[in-house]
PDB file of N, CA and C in Angstrom:
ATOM      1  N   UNK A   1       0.847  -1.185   0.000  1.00  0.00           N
ATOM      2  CA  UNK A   1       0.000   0.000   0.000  1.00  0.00           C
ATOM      3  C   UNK A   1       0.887   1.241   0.000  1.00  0.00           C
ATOM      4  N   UNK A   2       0.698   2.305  -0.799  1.00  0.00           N
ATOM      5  CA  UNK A   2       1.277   2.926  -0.956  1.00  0.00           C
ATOM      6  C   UNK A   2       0.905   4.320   0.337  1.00  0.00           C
ATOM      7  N   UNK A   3       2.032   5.245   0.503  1.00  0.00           N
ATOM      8  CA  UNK A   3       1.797   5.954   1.609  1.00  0.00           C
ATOM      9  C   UNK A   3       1.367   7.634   0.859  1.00  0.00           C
ATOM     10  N   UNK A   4       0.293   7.810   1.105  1.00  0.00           N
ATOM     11  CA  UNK A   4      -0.858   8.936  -0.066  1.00  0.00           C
ATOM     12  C   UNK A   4       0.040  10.379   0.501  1.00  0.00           C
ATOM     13  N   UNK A   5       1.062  10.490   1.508  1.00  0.00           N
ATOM     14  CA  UNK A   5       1.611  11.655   2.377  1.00  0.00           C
ATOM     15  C   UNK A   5       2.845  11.610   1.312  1.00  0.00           C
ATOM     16  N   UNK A   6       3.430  10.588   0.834  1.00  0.00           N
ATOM     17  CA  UNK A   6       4.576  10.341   0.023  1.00  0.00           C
ATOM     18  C   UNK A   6       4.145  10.389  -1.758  1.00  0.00           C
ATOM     19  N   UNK A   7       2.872   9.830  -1.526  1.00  0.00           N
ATOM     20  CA  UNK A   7       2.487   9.928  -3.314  1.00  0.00           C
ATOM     21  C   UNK A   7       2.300  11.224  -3.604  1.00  0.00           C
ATOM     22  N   UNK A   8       1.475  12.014  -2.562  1.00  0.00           N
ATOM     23  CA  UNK A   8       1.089  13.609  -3.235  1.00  0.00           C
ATOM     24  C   UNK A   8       2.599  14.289  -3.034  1.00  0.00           C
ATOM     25  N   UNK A   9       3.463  14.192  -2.116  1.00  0.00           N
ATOM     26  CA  UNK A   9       5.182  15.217  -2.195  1.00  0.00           C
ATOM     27  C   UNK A   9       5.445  14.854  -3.311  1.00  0.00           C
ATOM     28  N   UNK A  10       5.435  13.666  -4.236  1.00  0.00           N
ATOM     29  CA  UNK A  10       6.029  13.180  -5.277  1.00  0.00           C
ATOM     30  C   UNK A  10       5.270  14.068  -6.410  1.00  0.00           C
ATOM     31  N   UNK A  11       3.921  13.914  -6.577  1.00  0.00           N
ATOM     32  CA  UNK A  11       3.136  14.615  -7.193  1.00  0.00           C
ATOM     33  C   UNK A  11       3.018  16.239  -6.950  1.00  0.00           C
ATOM     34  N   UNK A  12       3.432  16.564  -6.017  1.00  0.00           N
ATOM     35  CA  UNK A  12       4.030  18.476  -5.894  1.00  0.00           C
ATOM     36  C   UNK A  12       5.297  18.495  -6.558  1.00  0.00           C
ATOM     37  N   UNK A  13       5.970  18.105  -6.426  1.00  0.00           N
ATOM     38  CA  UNK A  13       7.215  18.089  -7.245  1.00  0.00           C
ATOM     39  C   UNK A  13       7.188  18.007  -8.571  1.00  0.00           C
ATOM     40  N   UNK A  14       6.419  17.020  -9.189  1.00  0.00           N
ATOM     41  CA  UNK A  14       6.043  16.886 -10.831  1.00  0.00           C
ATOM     42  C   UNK A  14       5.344  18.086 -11.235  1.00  0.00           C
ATOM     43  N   UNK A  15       5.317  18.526 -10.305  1.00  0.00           N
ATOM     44  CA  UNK A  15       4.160  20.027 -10.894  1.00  0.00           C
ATOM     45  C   UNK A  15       4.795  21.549 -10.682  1.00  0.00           C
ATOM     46  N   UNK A  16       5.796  21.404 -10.057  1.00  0.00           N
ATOM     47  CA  UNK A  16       6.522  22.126  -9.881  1.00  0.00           C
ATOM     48  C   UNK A  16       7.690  22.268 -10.491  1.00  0.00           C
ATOM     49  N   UNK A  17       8.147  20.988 -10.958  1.00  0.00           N
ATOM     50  CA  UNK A  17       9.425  20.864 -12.072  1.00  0.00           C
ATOM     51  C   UNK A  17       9.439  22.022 -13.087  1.00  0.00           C
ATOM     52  N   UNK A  18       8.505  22.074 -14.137  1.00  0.00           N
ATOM     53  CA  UNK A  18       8.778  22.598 -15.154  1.00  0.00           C
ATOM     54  C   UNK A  18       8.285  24.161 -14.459  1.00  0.00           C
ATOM     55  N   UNK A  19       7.699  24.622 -13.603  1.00  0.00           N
ATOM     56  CA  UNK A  19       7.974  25.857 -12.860  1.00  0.00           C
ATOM     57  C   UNK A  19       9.210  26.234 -12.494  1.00  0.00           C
ATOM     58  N   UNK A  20      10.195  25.477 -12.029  1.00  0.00           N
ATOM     59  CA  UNK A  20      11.486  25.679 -11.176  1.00  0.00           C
ATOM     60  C   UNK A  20      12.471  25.856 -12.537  1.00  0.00           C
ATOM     61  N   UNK A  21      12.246  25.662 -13.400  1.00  0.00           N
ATOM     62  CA  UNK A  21      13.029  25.919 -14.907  1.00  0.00           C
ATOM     63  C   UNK A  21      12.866  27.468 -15.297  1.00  0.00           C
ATOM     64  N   UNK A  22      11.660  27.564 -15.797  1.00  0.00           N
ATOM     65  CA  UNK A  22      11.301  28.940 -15.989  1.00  0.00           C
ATOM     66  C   UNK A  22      11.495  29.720 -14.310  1.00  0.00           C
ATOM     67  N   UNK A  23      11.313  29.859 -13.488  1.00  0.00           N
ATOM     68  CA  UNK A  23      11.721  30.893 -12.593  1.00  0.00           C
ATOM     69  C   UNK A  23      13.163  30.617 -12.745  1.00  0.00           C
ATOM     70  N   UNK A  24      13.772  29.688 -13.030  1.00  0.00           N
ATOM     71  CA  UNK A  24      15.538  29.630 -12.820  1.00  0.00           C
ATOM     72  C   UNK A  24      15.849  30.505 -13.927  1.00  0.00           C
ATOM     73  N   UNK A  25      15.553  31.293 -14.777  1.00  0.00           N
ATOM     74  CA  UNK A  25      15.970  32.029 -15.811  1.00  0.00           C
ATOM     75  C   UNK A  25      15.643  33.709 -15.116  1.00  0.00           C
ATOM     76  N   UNK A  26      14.719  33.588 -14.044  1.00  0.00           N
ATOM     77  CA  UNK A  26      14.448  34.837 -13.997  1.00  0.00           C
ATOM     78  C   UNK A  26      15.189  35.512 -12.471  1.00  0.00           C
ATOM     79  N   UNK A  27      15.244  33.940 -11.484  1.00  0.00           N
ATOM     80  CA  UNK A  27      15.887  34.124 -10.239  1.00  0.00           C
ATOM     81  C   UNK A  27      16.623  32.570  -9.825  1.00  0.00           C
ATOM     82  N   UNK A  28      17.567  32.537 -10.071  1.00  0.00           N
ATOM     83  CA  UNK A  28      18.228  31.033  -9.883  1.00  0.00           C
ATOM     84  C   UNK A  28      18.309  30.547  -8.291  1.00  0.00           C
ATOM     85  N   UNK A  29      18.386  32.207  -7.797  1.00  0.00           N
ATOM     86  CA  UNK A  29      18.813  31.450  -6.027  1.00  0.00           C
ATOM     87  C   UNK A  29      16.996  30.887  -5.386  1.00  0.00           C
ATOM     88  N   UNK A  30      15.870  31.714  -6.471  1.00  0.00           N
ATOM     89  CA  UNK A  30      14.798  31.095  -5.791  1.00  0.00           C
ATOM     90  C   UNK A  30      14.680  30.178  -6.742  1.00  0.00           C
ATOM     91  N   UNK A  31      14.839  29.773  -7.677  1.00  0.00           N
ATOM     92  CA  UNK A  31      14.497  28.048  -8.067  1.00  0.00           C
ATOM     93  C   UNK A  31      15.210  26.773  -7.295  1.00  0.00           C
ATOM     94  N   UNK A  32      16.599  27.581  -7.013  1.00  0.00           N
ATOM     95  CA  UNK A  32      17.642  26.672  -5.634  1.00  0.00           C
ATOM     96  C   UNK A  32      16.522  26.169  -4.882  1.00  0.00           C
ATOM     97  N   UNK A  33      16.120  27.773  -4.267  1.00  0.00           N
ATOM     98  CA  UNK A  33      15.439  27.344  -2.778  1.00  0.00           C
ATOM     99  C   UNK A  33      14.000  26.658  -2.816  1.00  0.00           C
ATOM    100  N   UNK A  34      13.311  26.701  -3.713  1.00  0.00           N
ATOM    101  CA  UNK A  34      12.388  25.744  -3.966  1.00  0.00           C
ATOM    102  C   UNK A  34      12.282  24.284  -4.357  1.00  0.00           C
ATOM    103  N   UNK A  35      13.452  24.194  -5.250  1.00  0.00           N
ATOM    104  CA  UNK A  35      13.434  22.811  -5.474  1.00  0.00           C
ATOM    105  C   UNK A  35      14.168  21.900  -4.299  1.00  0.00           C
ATOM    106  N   UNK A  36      15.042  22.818  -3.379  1.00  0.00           N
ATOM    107  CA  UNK A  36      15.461  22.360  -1.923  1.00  0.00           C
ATOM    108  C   UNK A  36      14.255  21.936  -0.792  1.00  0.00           C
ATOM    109  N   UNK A  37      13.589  22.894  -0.845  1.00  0.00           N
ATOM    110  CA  UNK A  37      12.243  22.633   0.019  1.00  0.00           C
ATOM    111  C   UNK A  37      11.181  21.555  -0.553  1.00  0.00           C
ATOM    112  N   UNK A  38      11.084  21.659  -1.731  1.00  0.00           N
ATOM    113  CA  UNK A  38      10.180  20.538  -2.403  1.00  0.00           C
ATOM    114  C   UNK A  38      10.828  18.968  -2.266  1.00  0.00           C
ATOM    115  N   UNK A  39      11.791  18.967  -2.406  1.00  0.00           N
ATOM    116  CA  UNK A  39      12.742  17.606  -1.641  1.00  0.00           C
ATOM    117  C   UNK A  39      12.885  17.383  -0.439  1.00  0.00           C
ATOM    118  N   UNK A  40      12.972  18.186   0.306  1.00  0.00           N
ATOM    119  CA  UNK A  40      12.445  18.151   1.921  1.00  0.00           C
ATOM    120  C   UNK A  40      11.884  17.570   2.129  1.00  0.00           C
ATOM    121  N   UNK A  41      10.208  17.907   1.346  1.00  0.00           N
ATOM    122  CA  UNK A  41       9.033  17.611   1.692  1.00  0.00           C
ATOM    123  C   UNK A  41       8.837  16.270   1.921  1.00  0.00           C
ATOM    124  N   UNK A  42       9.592  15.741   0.645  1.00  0.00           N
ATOM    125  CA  UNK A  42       9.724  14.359   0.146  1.00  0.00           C
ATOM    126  C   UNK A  42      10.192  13.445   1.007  1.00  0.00           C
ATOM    127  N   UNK A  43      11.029  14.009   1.213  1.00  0.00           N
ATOM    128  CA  UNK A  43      12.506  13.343   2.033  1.00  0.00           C
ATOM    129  C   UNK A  43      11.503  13.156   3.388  1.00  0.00           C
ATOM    130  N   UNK A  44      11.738  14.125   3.684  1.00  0.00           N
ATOM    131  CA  UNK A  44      11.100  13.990   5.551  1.00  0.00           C
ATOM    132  C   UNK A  44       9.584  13.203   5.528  1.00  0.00           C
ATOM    133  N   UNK A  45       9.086  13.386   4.399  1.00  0.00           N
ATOM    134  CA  UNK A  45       7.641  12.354   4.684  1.00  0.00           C
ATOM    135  C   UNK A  45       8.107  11.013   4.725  1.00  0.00           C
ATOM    136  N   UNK A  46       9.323  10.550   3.573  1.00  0.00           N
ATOM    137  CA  UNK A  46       9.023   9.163   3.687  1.00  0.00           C
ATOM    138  C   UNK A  46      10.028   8.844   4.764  1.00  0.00           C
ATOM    139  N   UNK A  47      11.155   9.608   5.268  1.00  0.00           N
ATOM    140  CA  UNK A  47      11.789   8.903   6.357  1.00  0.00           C
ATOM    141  C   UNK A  47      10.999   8.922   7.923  1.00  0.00           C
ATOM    142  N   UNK A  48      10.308  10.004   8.031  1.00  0.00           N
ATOM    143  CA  UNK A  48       9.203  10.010   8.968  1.00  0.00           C
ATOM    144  C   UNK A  48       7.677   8.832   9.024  1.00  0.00           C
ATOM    145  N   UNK A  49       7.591   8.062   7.588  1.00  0.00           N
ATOM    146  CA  UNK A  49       7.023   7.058   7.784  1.00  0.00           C
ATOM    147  C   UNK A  49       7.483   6.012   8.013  1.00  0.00           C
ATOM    148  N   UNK A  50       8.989   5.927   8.199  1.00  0.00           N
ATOM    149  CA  UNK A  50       9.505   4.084   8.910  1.00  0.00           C
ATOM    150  C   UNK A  50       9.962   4.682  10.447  1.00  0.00           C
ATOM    151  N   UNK A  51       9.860   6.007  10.614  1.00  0.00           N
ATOM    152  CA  UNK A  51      10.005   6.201  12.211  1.00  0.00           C
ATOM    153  C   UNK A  51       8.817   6.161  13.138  1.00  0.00           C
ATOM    154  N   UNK A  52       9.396   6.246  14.725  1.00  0.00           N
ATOM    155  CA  UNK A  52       8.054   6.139  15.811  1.00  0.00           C
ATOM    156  C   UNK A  52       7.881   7.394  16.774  1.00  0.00           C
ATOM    157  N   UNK A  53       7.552   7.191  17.033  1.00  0.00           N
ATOM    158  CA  UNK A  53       7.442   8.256  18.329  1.00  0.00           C
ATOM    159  C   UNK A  53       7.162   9.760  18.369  1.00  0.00           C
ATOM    160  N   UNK A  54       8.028  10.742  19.136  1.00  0.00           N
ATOM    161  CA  UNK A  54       8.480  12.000  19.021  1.00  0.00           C
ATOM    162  C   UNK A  54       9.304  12.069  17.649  1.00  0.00           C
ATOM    163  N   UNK A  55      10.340  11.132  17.382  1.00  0.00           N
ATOM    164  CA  UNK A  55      10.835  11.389  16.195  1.00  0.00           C
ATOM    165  C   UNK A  55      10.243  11.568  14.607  1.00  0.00           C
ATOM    166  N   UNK A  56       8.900  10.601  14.627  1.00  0.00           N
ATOM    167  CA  UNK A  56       8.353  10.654  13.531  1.00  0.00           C
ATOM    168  C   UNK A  56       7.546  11.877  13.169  1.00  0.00           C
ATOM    169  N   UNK A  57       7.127  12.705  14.925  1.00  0.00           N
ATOM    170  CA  UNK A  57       5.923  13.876  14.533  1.00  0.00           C
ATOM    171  C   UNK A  57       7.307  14.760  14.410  1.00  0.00           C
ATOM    172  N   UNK A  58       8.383  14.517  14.507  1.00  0.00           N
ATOM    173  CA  UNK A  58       9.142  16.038  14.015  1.00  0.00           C
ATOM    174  C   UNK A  58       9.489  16.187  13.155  1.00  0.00           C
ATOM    175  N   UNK A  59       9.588  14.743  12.223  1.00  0.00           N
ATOM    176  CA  UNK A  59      10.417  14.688  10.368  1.00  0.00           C
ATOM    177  C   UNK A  59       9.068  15.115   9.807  1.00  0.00           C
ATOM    178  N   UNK A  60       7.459  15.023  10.329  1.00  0.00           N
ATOM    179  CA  UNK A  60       6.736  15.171   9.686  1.00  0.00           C
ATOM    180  C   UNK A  60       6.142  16.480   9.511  1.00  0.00           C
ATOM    181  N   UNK A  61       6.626  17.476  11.310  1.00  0.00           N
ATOM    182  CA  UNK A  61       6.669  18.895  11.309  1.00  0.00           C
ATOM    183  C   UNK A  61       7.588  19.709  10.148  1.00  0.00           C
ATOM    184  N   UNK A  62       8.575  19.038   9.685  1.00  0.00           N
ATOM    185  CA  UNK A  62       9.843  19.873   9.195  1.00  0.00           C
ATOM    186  C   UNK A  62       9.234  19.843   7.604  1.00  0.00           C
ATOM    187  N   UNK A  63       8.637  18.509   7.054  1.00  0.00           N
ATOM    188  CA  UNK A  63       8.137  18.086   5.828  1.00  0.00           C
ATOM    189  C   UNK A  63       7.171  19.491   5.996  1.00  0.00           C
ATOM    190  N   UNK A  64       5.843  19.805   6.839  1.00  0.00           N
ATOM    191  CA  UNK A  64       5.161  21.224   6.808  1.00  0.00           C
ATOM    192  C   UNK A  64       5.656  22.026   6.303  1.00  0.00           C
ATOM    193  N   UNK A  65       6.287  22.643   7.607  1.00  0.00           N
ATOM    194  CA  UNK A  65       7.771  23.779   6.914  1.00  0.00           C
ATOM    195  C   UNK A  65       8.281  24.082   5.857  1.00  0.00           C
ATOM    196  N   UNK A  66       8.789  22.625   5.404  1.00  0.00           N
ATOM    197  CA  UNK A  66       9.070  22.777   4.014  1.00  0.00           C
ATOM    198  C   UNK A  66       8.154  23.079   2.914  1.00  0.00           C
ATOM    199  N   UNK A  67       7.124  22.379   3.179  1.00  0.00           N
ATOM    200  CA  UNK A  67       5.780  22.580   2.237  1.00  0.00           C
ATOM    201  C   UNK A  67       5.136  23.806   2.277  1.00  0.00           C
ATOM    202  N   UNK A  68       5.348  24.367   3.659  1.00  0.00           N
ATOM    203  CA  UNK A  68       5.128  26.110   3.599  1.00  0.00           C
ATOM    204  C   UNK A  68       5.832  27.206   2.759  1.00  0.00           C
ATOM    205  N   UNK A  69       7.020  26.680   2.617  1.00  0.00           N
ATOM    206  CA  UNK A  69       8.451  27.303   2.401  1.00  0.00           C
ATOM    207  C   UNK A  69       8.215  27.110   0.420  1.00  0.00           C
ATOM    208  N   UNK A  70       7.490  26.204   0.005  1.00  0.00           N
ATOM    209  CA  UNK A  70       7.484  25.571  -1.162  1.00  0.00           C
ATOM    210  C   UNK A  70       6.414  26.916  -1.714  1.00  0.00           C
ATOM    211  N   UNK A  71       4.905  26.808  -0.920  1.00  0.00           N
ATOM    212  CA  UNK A  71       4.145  27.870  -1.062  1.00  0.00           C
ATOM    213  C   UNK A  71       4.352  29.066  -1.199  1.00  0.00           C
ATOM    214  N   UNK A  72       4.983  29.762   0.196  1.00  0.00           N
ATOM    215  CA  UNK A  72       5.709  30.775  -0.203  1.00  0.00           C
ATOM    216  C   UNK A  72       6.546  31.172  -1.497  1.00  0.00           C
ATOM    217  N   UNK A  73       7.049  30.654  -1.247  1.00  0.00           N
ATOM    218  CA  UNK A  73       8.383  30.747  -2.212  1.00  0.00           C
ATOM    219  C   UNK A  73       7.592  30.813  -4.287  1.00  0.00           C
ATOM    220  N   UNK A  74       6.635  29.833  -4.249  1.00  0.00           N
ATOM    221  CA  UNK A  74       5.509  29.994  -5.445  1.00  0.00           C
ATOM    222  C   UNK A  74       4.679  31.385  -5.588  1.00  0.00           C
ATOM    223  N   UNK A  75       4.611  31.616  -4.122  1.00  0.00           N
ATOM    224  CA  UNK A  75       3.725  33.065  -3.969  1.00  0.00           C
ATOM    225  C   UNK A  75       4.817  33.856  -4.292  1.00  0.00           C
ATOM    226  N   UNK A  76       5.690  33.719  -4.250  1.00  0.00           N
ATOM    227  CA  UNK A  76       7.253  34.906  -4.642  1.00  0.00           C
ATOM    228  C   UNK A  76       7.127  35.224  -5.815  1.00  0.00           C
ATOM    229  N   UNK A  77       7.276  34.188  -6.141  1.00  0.00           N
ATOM    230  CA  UNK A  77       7.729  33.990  -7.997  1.00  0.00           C
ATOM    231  C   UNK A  77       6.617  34.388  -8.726  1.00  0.00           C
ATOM    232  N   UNK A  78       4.961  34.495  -8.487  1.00  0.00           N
ATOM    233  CA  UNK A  78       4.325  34.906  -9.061  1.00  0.00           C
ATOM    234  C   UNK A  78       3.718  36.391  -8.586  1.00  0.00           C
ATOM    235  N   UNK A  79       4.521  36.723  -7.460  1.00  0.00           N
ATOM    236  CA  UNK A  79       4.416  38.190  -7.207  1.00  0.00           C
ATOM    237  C   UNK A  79       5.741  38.831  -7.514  1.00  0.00           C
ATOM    238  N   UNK A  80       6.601  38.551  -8.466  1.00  0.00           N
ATOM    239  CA  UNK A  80       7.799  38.895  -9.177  1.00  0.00           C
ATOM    240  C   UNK A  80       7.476  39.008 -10.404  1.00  0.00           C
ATOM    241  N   UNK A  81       6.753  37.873 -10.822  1.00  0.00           N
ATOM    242  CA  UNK A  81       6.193  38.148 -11.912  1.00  0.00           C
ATOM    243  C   UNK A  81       6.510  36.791 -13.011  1.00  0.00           C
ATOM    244  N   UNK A  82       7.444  36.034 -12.665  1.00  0.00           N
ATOM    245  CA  UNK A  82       8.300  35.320 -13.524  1.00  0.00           C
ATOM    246  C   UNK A  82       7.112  34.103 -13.708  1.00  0.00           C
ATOM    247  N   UNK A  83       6.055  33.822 -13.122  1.00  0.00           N
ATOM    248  CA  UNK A  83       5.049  32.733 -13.409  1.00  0.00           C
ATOM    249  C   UNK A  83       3.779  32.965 -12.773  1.00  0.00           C
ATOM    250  N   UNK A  84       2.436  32.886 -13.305  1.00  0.00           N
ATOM    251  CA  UNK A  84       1.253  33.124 -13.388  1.00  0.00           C
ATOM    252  C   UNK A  84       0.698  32.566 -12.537  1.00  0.00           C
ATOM    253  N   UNK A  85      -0.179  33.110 -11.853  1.00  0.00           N
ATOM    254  CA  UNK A  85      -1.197  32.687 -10.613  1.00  0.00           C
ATOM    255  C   UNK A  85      -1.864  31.189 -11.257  1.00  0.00           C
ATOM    256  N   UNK A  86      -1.894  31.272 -12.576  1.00  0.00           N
ATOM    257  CA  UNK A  86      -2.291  30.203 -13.191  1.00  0.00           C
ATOM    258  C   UNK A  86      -1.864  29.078 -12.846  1.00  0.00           C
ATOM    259  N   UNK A  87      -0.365  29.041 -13.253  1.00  0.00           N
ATOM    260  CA  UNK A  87       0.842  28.231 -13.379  1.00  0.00           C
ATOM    261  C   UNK A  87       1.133  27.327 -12.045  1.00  0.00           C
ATOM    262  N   UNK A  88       1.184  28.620 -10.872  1.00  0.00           N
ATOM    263  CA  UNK A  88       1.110  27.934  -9.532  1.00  0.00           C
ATOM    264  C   UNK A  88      -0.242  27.236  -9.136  1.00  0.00           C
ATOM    265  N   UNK A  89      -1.661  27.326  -9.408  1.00  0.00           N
ATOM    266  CA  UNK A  89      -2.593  26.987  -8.933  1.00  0.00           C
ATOM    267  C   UNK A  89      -2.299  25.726  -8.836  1.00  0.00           C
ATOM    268  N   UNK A  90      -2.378  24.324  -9.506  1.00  0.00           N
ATOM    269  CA  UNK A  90      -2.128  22.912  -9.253  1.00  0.00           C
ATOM    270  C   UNK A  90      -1.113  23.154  -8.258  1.00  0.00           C
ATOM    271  N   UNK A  91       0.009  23.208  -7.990  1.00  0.00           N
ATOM    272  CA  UNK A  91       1.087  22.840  -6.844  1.00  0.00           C
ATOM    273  C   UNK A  91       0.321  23.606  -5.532  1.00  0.00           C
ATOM    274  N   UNK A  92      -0.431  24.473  -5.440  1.00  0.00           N
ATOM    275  CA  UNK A  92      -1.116  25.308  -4.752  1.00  0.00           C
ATOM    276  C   UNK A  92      -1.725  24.078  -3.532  1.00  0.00           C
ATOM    277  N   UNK A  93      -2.513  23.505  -5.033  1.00  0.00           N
ATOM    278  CA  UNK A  93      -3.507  22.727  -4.345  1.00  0.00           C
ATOM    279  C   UNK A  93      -3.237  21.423  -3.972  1.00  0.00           C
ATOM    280  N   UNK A  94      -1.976  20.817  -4.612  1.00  0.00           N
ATOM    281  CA  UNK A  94      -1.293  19.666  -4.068  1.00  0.00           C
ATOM    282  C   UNK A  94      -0.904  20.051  -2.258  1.00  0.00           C
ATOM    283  N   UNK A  95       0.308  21.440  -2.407  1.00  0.00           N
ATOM    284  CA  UNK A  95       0.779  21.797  -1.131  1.00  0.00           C
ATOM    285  C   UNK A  95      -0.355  21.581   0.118  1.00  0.00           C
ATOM    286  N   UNK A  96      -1.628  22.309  -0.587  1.00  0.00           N
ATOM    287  CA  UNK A  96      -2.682  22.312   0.618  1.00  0.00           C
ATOM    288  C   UNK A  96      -3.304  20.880   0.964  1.00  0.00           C
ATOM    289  N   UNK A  97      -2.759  19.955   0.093  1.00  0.00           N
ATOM    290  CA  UNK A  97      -3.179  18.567   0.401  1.00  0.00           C
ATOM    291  C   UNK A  97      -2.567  17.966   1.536  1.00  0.00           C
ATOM    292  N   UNK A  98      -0.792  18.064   0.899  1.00  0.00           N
ATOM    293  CA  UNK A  98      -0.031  17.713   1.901  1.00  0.00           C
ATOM    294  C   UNK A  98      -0.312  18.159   3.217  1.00  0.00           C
ATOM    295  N   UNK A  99      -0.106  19.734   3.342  1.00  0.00           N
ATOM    296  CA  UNK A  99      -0.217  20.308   4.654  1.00  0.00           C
ATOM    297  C   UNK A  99      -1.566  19.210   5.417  1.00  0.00           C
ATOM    298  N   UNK A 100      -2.917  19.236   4.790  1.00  0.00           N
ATOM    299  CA  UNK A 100      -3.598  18.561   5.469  1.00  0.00           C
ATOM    300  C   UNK A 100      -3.151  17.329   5.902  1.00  0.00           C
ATOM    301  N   UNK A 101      -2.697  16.408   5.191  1.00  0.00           N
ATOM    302  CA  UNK A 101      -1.705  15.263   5.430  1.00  0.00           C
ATOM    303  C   UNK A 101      -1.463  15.121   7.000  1.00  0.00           C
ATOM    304  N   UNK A 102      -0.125  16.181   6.333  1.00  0.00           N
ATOM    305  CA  UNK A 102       0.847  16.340   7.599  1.00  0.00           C
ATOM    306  C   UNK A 102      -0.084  16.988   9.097  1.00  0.00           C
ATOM    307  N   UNK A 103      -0.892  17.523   9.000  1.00  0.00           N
ATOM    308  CA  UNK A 103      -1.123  17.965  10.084  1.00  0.00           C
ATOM    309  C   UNK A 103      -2.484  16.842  10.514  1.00  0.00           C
ATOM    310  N   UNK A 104      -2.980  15.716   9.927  1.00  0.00           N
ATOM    311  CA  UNK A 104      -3.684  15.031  10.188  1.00  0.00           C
ATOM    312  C   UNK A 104      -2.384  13.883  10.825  1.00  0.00           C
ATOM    313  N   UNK A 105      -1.377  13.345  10.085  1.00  0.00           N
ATOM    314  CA  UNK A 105      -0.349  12.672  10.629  1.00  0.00           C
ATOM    315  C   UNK A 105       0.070  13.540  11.951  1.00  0.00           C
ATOM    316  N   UNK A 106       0.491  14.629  12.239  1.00  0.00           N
ATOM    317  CA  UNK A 106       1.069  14.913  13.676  1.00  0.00           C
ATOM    318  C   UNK A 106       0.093  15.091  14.630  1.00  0.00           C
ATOM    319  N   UNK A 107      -1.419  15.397  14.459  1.00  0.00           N
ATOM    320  CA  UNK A 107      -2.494  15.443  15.427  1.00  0.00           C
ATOM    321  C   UNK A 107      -2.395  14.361  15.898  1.00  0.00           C
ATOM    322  N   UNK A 108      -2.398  12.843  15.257  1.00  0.00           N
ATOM    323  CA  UNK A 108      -3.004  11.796  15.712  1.00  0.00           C
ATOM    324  C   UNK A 108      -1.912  11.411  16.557  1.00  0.00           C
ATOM    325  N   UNK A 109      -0.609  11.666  16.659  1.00  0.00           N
ATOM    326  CA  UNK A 109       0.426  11.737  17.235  1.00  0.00           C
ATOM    327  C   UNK A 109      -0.102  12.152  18.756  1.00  0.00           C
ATOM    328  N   UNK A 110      -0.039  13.299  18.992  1.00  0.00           N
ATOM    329  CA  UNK A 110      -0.582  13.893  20.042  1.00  0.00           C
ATOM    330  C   UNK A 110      -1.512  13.036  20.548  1.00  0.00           C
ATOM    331  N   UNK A 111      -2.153  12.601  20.186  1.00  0.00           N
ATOM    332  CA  UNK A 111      -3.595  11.983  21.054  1.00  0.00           C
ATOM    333  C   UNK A 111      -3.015  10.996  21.907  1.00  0.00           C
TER     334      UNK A 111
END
């Protein structure tokens, strides 16, 4: 069974690829920092799903972060100008998936 917190980071990233090209022509240090955070996302979801405890709700806090950092950073680039409110809408709505994700994974933590 596949883990739907790891399929949608994978699927923000595919949607964000050919975004992180075109902003790299217009600002290279923010296509850096996005495609850094969008691997984060990745990264920390799936190593936070073979962990337990306190450790797993914090790889899965940092995966947020990053996924915030991903948003932002989309809200940059299309308030710079270099890509269209259009362009970002799908990764928009992936990010807001994840975030739900993640914050449904660290609630249940808490309980």
């Amino acid at each position: 069974m596949k883990f739907v917190a790891e399929h949608v980071a994978l699927e923000m990233i595919r949607n964000v690829r050919p975004l992180v090209s075109v902003i790299a022509r217009h600002d290279g240090d923010l296509a850096r920092q996005i495609r850094r955070a969008a691997t984060s996302v990745a990264s920390n979801v799936s190593e936070g799903n073979r962990r337990r405890g306190k450790d797993r709700t914090h790889l899965f806090r940092i995966a947020a972060g990053s996924a915030d950092e991903v948003r932002a950073q989309l809200r940059c680039a299309e308030a710079w100008g270099h890509v269209s409110a259009r362009d970002i809408a799908a990764p928009l709505a992936l990010l807001d998936r994840e975030l739900g994700l993640l914050y449904g994974l660290t609630e249940r933590a808490r309980r």
